[in-house]
C-alpha atoms as a PDB file:
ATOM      1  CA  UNK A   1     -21.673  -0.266  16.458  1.00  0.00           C
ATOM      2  CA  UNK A   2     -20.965  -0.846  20.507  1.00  0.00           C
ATOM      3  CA  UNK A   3     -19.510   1.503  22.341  1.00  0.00           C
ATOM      4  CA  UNK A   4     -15.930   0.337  23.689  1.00  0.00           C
ATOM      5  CA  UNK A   5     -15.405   0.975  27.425  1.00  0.00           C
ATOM      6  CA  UNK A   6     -11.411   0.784  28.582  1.00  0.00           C
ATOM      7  CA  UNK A   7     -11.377  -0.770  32.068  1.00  0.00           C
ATOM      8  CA  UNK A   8      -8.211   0.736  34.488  1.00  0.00           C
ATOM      9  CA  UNK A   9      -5.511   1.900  33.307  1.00  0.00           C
ATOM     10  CA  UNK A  10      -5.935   0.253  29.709  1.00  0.00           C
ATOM     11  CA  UNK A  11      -6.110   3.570  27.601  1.00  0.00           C
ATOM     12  CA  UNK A  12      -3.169   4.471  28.563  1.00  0.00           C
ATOM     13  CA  UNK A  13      -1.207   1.414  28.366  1.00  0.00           C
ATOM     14  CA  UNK A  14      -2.595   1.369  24.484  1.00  0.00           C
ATOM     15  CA  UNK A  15      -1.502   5.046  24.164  1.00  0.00           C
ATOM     16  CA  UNK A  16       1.984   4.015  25.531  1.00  0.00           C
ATOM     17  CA  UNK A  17       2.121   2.114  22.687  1.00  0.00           C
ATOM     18  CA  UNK A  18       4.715   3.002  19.853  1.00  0.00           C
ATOM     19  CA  UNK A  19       2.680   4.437  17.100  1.00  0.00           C
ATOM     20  CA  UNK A  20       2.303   1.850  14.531  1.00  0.00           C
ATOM     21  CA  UNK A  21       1.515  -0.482  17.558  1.00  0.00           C
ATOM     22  CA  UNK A  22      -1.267   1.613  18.571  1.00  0.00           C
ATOM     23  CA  UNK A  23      -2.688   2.441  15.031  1.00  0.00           C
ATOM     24  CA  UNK A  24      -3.285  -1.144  14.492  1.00  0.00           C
ATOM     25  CA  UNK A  25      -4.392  -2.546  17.666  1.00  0.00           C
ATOM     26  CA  UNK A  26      -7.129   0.484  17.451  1.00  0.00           C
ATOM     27  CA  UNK A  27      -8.028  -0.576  14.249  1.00  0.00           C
ATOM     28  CA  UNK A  28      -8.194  -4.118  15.181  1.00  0.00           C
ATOM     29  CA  UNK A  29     -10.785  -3.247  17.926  1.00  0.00           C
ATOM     30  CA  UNK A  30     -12.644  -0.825  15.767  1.00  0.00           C
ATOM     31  CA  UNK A  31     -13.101  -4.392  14.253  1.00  0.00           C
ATOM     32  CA  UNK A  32     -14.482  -5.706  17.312  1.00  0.00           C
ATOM     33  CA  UNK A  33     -17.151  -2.596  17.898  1.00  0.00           C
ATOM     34  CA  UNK A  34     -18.719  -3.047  14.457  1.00  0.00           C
ATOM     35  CA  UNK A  35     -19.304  -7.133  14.972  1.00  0.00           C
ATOM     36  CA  UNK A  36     -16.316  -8.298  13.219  1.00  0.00           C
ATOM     37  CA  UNK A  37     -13.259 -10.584  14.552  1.00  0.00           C
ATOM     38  CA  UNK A  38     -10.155  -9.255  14.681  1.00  0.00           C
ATOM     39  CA  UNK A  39      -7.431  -9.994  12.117  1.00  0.00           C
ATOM     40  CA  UNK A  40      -4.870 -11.669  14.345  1.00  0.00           C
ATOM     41  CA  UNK A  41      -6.407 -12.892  17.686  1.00  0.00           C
ATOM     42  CA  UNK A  42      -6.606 -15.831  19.900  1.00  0.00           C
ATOM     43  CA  UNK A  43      -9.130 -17.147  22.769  1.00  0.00           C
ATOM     44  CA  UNK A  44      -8.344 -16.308  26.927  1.00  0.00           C
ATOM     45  CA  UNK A  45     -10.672 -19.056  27.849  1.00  0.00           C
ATOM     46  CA  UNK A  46      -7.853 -18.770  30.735  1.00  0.00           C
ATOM     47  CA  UNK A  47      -9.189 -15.612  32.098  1.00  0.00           C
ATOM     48  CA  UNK A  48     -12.656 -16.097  31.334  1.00  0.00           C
ATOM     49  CA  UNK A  49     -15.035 -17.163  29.092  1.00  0.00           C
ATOM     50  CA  UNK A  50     -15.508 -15.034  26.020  1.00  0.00           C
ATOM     51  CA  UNK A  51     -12.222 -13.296  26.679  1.00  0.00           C
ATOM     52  CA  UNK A  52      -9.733 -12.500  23.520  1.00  0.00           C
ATOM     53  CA  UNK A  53      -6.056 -11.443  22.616  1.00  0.00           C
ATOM     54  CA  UNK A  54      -5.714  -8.904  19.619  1.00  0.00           C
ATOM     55  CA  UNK A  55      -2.305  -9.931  18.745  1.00  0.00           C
ATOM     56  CA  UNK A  56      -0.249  -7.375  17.330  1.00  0.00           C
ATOM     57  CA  UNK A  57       3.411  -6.994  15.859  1.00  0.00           C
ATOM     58  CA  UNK A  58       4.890  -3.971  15.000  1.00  0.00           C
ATOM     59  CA  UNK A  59       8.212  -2.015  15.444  1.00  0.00           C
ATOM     60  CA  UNK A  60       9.400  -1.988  18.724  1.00  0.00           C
ATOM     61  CA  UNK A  61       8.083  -5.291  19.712  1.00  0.00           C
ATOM     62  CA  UNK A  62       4.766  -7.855  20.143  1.00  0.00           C
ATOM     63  CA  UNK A  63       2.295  -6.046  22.091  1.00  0.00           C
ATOM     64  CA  UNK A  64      -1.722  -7.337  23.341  1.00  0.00           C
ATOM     65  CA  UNK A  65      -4.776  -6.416  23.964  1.00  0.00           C
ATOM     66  CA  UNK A  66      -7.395  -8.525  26.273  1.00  0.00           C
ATOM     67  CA  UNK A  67     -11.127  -7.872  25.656  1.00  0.00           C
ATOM     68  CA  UNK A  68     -14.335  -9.175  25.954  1.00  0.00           C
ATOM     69  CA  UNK A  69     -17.180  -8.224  23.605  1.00  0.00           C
ATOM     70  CA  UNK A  70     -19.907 -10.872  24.534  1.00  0.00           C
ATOM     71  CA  UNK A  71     -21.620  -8.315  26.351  1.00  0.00           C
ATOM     72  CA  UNK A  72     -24.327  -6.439  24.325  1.00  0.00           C
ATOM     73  CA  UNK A  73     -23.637  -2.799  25.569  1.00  0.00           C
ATOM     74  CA  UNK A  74     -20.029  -2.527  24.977  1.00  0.00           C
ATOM     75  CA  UNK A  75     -16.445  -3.998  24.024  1.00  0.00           C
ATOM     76  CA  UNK A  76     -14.622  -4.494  27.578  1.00  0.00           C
ATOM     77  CA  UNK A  77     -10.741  -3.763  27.248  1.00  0.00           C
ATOM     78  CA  UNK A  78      -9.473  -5.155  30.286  1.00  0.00           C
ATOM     79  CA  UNK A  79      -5.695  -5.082  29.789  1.00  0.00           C
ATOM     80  CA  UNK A  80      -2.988  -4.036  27.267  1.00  0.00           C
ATOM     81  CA  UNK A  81       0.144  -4.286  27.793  1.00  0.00           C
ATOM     82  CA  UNK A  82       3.720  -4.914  25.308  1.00  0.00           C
ATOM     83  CA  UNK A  83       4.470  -8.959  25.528  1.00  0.00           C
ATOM     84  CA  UNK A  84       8.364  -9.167  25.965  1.00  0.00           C
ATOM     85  CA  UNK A  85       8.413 -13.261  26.406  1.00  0.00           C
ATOM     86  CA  UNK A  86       7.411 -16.161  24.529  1.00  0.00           C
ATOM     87  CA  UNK A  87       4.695 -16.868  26.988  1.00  0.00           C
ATOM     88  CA  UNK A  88       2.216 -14.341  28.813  1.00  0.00           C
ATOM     89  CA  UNK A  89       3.452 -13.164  31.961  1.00  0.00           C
ATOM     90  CA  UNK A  90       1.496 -14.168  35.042  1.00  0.00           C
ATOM     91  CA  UNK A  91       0.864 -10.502  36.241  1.00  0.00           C
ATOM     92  CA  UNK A  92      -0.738  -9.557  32.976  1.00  0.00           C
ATOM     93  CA  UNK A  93      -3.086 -12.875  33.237  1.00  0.00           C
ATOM     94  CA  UNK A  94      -3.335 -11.831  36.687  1.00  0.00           C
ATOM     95  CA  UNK A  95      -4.670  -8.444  35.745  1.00  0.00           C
ATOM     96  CA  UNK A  96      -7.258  -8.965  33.073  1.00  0.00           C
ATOM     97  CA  UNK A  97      -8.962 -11.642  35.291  1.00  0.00           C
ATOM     98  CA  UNK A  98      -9.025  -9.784  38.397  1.00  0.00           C
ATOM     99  CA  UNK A  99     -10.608  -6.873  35.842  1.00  0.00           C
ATOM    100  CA  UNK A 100     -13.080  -9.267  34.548  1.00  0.00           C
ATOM    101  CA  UNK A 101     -14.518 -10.721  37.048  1.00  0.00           C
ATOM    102  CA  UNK A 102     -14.683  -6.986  39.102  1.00  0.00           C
ATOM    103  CA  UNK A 103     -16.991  -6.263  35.881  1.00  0.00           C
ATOM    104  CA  UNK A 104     -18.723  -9.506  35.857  1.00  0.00           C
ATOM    105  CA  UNK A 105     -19.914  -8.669  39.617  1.00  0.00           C
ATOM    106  CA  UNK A 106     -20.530  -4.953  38.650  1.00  0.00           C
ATOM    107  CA  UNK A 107     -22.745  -6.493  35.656  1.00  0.00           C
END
């Protein structure tokens, strides 16, 4: 099982999440750790390569999670954050690259 490594302030965006939100998007990525692909998820190739969206919908909302988990070490969560319009906003995009390249270069 890999260990999961929040980048910024991503813990505490997930635990801003309303609790049913939260439960499942940490059960989705408790997915991720153990090898397996999350139950609702799409590619970021936008942000980089190997970069996916845990999509989640609960009460309260649609809320996301970015990660990467192509490294061997650890799952990356680079951003989380609750989705209020049909399409991503550019400061969340904005975000989760700027975090994964800064671990990319760290790397």
């Amino acid at each position: 099982m890999k260990a999961i490594t929040f980048l910024g302030d991503s813990l505490a965006a997930l635990k801003a999440f309303p609790q049913e939100a939260r439960r499942e998007s940490g059960f989705q990525l408790d997915r991720v750790q153990r090898g397996l692909m999350p139950e609702n998820w799409k590619p970021m190739t936008t942000i980089g390569s190997g970069v996916n969206e845990i999509r989640v919908r609960a009460e309260g909302g649609i809320f996301r999670t970015l990660y990467v988990a192509t490294f061997k070490e650890a799952v990356y969560v680079l951003h989380a954050f609750h989705k209020k319009t049909q399409r991503t906003a550019k400061a969340d995009l904005t975000l989760a690259t700027t975090r994964y390249k800064a671990l990319r270069k760290e790397r």
